[in-house]
PDB file of N, CA and C in Angstrom:
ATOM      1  N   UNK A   1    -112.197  45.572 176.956  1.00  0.00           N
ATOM      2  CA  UNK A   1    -111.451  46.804 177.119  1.00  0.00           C
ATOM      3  C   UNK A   1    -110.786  47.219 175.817  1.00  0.00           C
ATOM      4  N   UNK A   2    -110.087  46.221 175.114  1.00  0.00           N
ATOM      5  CA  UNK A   2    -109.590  46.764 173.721  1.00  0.00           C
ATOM      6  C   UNK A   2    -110.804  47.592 172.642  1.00  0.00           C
ATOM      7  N   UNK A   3    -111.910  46.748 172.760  1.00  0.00           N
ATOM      8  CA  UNK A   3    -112.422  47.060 171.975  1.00  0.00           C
ATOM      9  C   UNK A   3    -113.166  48.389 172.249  1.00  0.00           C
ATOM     10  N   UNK A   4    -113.320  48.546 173.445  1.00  0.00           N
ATOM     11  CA  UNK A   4    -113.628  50.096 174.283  1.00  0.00           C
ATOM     12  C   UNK A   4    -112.468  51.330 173.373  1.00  0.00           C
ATOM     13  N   UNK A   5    -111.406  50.447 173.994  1.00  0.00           N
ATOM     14  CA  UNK A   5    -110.132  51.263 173.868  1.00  0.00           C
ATOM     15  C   UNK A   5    -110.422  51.798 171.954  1.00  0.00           C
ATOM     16  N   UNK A   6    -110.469  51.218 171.050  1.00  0.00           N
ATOM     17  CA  UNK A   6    -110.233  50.877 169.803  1.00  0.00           C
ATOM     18  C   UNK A   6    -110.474  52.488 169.360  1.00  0.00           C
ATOM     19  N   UNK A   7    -112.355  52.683 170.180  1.00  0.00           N
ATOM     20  CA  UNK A   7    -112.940  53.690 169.031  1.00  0.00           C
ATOM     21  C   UNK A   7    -112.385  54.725 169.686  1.00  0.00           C
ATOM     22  N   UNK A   8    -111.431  55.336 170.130  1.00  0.00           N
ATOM     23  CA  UNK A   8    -111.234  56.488 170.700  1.00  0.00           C
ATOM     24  C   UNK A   8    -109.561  56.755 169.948  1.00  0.00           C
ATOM     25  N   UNK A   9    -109.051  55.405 169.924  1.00  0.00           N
ATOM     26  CA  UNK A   9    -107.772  55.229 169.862  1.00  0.00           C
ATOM     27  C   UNK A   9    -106.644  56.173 167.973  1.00  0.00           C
ATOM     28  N   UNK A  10    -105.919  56.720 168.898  1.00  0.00           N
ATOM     29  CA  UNK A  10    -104.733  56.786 167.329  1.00  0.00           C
ATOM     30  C   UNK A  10    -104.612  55.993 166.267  1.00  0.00           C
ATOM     31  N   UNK A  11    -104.200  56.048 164.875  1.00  0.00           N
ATOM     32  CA  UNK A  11    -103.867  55.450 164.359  1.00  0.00           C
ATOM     33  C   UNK A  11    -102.833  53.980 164.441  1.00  0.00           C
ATOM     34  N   UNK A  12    -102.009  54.440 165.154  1.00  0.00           N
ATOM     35  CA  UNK A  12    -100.711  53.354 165.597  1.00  0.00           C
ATOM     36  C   UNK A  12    -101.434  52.941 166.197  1.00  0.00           C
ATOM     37  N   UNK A  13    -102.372  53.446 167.617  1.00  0.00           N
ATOM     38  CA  UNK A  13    -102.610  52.439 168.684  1.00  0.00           C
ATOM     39  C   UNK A  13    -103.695  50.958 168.142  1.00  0.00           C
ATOM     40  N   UNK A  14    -104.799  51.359 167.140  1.00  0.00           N
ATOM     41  CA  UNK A  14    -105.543  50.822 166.563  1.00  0.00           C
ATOM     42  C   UNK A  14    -104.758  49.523 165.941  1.00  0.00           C
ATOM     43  N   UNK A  15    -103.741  49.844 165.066  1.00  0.00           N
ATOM     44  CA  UNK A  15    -102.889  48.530 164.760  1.00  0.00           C
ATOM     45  C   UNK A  15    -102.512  48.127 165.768  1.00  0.00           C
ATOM     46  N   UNK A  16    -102.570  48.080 167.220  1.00  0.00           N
ATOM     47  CA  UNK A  16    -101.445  47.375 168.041  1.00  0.00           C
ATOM     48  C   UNK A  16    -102.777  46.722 168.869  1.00  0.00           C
ATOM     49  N   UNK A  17    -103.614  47.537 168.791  1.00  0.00           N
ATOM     50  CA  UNK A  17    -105.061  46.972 169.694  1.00  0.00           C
ATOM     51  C   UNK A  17    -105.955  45.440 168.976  1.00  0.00           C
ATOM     52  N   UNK A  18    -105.779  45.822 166.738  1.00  0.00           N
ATOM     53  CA  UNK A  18    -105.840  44.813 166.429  1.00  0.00           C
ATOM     54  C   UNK A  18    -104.812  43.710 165.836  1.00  0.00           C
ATOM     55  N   UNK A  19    -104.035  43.867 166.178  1.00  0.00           N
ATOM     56  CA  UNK A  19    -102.949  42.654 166.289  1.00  0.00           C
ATOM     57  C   UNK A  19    -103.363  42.181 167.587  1.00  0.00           C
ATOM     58  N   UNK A  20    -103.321  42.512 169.360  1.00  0.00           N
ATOM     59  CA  UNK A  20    -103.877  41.778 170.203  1.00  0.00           C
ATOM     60  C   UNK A  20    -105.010  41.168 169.984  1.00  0.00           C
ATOM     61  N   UNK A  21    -105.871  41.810 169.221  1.00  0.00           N
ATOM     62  CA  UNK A  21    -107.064  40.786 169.280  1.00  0.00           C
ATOM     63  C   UNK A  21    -107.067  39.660 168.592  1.00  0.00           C
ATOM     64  N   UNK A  22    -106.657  39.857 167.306  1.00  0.00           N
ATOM     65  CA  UNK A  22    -106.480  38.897 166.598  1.00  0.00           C
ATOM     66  C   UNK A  22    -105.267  37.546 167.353  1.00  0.00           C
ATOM     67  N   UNK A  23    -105.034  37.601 168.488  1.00  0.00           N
ATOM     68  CA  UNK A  23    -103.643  36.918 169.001  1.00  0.00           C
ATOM     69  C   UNK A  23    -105.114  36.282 170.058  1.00  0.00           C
ATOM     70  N   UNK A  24    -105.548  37.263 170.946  1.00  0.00           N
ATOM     71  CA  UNK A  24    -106.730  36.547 171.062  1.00  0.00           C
ATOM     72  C   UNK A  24    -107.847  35.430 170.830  1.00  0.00           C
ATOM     73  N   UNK A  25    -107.970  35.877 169.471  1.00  0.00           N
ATOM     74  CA  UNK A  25    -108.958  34.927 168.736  1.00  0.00           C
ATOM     75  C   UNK A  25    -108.659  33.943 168.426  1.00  0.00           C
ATOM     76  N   UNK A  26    -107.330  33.897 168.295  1.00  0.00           N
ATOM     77  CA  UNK A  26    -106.364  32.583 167.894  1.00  0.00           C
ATOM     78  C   UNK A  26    -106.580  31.771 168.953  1.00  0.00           C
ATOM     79  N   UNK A  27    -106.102  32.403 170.206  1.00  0.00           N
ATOM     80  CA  UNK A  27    -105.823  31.755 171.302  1.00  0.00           C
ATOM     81  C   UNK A  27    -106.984  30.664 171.847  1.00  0.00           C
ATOM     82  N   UNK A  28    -108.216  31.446 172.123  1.00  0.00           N
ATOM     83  CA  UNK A  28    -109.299  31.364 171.972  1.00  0.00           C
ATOM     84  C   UNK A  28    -109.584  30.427 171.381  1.00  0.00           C
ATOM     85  N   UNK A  29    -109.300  30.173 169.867  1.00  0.00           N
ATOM     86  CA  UNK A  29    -110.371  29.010 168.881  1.00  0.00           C
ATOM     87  C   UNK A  29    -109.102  28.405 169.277  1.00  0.00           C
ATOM     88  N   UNK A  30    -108.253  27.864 169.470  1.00  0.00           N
ATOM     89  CA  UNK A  30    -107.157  27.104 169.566  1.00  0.00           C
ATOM     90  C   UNK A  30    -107.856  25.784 171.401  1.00  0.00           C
ATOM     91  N   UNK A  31    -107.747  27.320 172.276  1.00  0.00           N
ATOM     92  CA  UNK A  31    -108.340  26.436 173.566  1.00  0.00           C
ATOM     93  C   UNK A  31    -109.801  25.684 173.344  1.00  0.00           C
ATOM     94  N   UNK A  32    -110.333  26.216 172.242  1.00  0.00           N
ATOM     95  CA  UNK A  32    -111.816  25.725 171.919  1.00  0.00           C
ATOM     96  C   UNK A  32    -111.693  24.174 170.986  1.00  0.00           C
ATOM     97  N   UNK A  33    -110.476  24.502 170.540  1.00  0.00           N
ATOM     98  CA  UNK A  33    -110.006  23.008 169.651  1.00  0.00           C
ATOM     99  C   UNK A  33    -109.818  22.061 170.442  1.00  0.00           C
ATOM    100  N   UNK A  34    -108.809  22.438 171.728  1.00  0.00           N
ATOM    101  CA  UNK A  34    -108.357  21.099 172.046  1.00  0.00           C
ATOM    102  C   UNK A  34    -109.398  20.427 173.145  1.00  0.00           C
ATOM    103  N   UNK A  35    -110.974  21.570 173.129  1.00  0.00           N
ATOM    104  CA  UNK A  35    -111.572  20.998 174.278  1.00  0.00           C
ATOM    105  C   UNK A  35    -112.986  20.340 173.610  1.00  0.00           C
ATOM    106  N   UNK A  36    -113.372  20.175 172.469  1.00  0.00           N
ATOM    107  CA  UNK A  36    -114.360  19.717 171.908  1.00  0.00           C
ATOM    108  C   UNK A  36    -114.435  18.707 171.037  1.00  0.00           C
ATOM    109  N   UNK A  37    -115.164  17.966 171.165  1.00  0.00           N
ATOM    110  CA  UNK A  37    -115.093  16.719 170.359  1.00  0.00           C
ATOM    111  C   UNK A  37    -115.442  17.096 168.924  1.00  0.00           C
ATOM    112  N   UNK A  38    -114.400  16.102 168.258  1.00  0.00           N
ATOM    113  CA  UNK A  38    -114.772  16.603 166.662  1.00  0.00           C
ATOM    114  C   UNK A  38    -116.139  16.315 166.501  1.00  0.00           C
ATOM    115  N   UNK A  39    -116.663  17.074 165.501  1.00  0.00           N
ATOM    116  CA  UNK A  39    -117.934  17.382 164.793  1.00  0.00           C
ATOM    117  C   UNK A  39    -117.894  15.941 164.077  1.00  0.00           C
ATOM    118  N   UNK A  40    -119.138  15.499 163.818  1.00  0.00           N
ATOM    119  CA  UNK A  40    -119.745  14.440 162.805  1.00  0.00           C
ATOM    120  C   UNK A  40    -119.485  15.161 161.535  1.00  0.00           C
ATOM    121  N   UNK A  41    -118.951  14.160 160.457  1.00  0.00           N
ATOM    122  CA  UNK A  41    -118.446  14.463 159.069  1.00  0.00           C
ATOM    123  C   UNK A  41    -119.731  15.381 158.648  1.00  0.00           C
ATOM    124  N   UNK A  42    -120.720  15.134 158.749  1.00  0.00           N
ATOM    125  CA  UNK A  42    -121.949  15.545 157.766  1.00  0.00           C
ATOM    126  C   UNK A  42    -122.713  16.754 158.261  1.00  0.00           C
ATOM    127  N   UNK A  43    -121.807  17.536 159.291  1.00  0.00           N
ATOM    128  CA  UNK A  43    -122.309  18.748 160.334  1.00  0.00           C
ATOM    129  C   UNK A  43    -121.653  19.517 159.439  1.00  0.00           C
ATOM    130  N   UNK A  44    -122.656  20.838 159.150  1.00  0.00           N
ATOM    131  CA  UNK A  44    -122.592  22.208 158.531  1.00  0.00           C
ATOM    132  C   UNK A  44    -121.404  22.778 159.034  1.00  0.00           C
ATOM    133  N   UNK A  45    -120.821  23.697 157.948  1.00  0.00           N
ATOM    134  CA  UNK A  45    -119.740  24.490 158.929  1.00  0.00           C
ATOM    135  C   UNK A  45    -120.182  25.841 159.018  1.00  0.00           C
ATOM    136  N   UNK A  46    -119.371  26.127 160.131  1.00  0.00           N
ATOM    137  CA  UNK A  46    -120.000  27.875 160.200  1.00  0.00           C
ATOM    138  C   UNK A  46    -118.907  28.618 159.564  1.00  0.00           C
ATOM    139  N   UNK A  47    -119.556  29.973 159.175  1.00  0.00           N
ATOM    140  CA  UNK A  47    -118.394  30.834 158.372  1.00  0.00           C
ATOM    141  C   UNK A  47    -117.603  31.420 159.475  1.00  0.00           C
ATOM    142  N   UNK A  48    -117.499  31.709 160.535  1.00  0.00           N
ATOM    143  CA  UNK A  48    -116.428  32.006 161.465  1.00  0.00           C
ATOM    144  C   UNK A  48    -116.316  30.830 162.627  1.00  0.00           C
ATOM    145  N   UNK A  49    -115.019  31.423 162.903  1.00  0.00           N
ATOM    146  CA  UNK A  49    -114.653  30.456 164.281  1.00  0.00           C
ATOM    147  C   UNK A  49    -115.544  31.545 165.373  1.00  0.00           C
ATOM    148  N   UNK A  50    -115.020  30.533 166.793  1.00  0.00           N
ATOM    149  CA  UNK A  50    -116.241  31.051 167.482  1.00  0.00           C
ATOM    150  C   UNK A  50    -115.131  32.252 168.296  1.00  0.00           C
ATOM    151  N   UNK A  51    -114.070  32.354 168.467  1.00  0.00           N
ATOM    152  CA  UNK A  51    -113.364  33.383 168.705  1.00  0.00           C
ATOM    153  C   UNK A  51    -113.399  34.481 167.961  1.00  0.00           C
ATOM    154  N   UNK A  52    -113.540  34.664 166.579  1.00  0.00           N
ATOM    155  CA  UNK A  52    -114.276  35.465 165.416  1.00  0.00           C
ATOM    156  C   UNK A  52    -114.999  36.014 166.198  1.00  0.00           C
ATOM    157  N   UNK A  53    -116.333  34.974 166.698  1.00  0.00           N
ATOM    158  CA  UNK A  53    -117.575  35.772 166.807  1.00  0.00           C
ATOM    159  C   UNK A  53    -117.974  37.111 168.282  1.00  0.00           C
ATOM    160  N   UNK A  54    -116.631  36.216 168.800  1.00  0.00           N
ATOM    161  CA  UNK A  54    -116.667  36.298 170.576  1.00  0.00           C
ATOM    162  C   UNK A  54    -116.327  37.740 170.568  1.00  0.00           C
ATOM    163  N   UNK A  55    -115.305  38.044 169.357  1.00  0.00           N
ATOM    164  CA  UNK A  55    -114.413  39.126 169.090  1.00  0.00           C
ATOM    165  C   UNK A  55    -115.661  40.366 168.464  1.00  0.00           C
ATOM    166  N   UNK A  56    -116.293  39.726 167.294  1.00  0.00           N
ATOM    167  CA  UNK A  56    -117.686  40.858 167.175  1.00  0.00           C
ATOM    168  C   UNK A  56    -118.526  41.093 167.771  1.00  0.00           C
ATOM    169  N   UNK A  57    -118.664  39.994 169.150  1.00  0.00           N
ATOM    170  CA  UNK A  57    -119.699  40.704 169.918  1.00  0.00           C
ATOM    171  C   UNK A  57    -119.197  41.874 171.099  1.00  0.00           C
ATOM    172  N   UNK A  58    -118.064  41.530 171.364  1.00  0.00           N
ATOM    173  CA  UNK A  58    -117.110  42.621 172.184  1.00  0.00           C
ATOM    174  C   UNK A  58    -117.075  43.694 171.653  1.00  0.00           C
ATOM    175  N   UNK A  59    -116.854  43.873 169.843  1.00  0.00           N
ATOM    176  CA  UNK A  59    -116.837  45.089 169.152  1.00  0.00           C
ATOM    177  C   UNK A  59    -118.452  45.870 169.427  1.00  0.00           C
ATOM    178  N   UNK A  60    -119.165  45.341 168.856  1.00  0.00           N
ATOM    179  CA  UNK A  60    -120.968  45.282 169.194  1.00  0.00           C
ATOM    180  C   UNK A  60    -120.658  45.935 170.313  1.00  0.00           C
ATOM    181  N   UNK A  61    -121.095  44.818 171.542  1.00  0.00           N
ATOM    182  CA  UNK A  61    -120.984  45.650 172.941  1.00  0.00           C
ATOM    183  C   UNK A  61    -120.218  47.016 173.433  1.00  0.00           C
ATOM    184  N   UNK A  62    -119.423  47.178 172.808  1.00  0.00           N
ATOM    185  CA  UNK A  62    -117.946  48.531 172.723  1.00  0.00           C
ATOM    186  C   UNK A  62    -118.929  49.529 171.730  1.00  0.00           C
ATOM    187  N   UNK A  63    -119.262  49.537 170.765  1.00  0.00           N
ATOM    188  CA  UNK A  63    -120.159  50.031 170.311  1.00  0.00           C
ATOM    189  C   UNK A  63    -121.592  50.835 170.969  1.00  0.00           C
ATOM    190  N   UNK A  64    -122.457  49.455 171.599  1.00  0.00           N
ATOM    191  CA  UNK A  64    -123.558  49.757 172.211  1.00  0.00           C
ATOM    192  C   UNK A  64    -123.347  50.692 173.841  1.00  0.00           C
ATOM    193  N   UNK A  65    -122.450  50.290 174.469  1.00  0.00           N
ATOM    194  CA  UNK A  65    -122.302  51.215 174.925  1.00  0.00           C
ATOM    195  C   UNK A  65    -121.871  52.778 174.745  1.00  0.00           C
ATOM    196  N   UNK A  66    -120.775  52.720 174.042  1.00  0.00           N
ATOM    197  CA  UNK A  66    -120.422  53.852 173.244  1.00  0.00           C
ATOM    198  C   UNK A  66    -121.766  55.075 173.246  1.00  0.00           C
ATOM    199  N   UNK A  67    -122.772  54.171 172.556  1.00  0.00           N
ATOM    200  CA  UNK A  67    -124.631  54.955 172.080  1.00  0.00           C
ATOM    201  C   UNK A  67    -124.858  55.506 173.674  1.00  0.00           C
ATOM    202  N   UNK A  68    -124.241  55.136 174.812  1.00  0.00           N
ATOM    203  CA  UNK A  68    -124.898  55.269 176.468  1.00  0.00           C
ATOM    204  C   UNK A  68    -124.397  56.672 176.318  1.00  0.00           C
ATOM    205  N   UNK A  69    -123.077  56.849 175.955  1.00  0.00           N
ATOM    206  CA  UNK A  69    -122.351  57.931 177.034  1.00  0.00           C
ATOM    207  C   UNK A  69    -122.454  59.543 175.730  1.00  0.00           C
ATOM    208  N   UNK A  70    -123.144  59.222 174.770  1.00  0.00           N
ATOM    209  CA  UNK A  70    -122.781  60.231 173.769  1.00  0.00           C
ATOM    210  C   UNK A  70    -123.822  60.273 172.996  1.00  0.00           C
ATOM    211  N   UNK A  71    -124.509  61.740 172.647  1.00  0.00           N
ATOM    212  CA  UNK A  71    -125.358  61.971 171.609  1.00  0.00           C
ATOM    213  C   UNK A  71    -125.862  61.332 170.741  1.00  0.00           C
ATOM    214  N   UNK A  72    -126.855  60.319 170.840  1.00  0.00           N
ATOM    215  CA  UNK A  72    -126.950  59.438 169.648  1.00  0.00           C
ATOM    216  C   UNK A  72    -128.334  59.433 169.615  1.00  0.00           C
ATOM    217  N   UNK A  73    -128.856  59.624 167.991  1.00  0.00           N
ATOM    218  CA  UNK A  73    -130.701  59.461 167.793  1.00  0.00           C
ATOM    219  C   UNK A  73    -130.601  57.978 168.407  1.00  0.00           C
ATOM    220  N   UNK A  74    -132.172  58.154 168.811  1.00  0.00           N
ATOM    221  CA  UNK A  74    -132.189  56.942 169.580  1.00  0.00           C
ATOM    222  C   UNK A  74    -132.258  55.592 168.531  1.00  0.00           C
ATOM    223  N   UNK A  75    -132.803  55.326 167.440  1.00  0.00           N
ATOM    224  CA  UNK A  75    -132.842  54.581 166.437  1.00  0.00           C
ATOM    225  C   UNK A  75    -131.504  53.814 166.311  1.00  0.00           C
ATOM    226  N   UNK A  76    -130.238  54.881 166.630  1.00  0.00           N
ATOM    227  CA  UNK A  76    -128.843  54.363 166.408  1.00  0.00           C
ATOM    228  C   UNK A  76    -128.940  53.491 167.946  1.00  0.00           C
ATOM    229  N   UNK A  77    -129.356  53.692 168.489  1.00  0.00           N
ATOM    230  CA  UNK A  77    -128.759  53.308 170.002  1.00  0.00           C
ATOM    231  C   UNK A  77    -129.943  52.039 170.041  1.00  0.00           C
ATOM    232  N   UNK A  78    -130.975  52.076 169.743  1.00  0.00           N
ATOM    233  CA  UNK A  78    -131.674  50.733 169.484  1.00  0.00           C
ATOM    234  C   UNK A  78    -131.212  49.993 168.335  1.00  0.00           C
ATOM    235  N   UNK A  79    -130.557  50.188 167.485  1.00  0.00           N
ATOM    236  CA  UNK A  79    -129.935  49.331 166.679  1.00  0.00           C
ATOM    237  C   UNK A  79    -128.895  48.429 166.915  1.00  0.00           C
ATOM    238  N   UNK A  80    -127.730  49.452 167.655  1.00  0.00           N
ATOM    239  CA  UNK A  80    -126.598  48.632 168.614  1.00  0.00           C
ATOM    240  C   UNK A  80    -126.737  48.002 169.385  1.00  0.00           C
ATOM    241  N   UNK A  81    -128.001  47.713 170.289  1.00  0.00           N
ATOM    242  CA  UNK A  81    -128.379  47.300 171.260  1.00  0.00           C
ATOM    243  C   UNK A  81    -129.102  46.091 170.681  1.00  0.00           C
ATOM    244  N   UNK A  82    -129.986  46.033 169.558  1.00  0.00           N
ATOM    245  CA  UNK A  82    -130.545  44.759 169.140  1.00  0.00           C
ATOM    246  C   UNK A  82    -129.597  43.865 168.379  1.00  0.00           C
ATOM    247  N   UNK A  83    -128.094  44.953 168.163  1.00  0.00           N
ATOM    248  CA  UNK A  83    -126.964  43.774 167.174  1.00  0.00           C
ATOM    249  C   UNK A  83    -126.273  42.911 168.404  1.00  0.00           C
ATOM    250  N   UNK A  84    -126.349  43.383 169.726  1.00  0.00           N
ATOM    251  CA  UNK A  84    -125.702  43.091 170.457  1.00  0.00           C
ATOM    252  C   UNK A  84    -126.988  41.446 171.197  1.00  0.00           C
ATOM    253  N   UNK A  85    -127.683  41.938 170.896  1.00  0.00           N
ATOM    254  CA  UNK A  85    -128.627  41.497 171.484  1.00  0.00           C
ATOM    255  C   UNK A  85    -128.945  39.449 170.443  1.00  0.00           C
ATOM    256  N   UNK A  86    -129.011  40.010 169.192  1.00  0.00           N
ATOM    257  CA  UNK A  86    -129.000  39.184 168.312  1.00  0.00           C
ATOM    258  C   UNK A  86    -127.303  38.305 168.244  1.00  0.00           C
ATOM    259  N   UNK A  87    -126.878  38.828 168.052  1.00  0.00           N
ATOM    260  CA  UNK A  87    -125.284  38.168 168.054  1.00  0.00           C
ATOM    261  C   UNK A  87    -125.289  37.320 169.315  1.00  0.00           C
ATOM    262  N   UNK A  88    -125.072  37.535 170.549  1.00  0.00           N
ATOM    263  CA  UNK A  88    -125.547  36.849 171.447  1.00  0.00           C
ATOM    264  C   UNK A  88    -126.513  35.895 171.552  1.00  0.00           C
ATOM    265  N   UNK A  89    -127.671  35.596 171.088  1.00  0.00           N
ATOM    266  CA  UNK A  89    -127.756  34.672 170.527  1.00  0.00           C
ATOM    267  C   UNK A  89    -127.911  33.341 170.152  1.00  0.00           C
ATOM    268  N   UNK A  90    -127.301  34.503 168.781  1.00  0.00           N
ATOM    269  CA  UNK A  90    -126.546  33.120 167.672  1.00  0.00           C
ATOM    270  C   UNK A  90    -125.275  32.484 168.370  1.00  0.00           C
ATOM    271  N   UNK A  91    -124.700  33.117 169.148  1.00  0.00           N
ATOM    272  CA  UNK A  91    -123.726  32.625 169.855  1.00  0.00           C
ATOM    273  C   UNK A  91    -123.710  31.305 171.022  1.00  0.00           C
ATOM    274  N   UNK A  92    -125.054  31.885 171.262  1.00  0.00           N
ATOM    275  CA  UNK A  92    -125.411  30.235 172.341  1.00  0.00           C
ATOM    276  C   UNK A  92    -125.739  29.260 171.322  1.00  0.00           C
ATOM    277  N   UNK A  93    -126.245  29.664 170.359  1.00  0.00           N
ATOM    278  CA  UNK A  93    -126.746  28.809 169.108  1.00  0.00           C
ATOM    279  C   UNK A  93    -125.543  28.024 168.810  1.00  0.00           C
ATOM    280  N   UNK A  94    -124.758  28.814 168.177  1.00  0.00           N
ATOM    281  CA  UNK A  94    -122.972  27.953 167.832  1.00  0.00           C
ATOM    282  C   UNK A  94    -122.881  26.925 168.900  1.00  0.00           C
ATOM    283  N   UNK A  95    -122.418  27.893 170.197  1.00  0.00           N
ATOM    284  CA  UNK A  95    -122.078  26.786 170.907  1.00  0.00           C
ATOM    285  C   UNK A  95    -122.421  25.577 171.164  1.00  0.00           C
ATOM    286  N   UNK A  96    -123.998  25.440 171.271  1.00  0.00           N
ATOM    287  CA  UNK A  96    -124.930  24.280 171.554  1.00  0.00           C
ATOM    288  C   UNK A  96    -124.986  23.799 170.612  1.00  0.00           C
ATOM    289  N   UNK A  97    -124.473  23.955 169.381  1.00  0.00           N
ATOM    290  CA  UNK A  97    -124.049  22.921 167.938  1.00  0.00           C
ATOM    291  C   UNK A  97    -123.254  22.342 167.702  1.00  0.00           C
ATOM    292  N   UNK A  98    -122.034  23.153 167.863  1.00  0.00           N
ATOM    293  CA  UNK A  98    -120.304  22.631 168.709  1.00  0.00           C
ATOM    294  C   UNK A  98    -120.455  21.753 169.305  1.00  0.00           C
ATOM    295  N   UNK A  99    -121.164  22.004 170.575  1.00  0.00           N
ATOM    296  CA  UNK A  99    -120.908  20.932 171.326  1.00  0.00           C
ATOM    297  C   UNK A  99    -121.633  19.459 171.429  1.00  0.00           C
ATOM    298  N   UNK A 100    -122.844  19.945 170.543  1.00  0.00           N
ATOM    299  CA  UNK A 100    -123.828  18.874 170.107  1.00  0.00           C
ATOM    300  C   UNK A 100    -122.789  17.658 168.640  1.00  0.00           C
ATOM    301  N   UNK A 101    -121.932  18.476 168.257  1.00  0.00           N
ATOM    302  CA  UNK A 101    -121.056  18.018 167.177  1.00  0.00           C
ATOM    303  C   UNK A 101    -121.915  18.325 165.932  1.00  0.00           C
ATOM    304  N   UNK A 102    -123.011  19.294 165.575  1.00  0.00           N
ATOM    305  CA  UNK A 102    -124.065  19.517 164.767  1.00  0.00           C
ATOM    306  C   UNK A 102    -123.367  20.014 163.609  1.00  0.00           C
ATOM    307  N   UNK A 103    -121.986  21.083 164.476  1.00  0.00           N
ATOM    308  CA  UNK A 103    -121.652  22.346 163.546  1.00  0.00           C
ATOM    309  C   UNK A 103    -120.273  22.235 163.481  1.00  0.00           C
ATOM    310  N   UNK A 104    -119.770  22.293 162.361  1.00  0.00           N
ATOM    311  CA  UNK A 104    -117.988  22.335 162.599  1.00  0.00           C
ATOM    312  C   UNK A 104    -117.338  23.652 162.426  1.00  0.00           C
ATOM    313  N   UNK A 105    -116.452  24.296 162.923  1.00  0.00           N
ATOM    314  CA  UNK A 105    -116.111  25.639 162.690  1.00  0.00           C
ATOM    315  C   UNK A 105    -114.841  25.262 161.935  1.00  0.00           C
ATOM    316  N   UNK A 106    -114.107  26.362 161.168  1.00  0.00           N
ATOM    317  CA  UNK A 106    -113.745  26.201 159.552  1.00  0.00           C
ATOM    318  C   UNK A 106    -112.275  26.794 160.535  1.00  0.00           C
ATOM    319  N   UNK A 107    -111.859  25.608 159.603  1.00  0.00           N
ATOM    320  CA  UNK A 107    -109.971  25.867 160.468  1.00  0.00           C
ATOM    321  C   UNK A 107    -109.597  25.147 161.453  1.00  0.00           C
ATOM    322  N   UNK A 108    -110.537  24.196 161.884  1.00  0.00           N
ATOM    323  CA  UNK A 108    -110.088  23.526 163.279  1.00  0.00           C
ATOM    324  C   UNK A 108    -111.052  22.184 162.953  1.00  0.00           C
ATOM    325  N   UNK A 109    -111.053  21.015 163.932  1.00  0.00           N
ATOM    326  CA  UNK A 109    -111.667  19.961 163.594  1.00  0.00           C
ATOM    327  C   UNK A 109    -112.872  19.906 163.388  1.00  0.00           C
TER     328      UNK A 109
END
């Protein structure tokens, strides 16, 4: 919903929509810390946490729909739809690395 909210939103409201998210993402990679076993020393790290990512695919999705309700060449609207599509994913990908201990995310164990 924020991220729905975002592209329509005021100036002020936009800062207040991303300060929640970002309180989010925290929250998020924080509950993701205390529930996963640390990573093996010699596991790759990823460049975002997975609340990061959780957070761009919500933007993505807020986006791809966006292409549903409003004038858009279709090229734009198959584009949003394959970022949404791809991000997702890489996202099961993370996870099943996480939890494999394959992958360590940067900021947390």
């Amino acid at each position: 919903r924020l991220h729905e909210e975002r592209l329509s939103a005021p100036r002020a409201r936009i800062d207040e929509i991303d300060t929640r998210r970002k309180e989010l993402i925290h929250e998020a990679d924080h509950w993701i810390d205390t529930r996963i076993t640390p990573a093996q020393a010699t596991a790759r790290i990823h460049t975002e946490t997975i609340g990061s990512v959780l957070d761009r695919l919500a933007t993505f999705t807020a986006h791809a729909y966006a292409t549903l309700t409003a004038p858009t060449p279709y090229w734009e609207l198959c584009d949003a739809w394959e970022s949404v599509a791809e991000l997702a994913c890489a996202y099961e990908d993370l996870v099943a690395e996480v939890t494999r201990g394959q992958r360590r995310l940067p900021g947390y164990r």
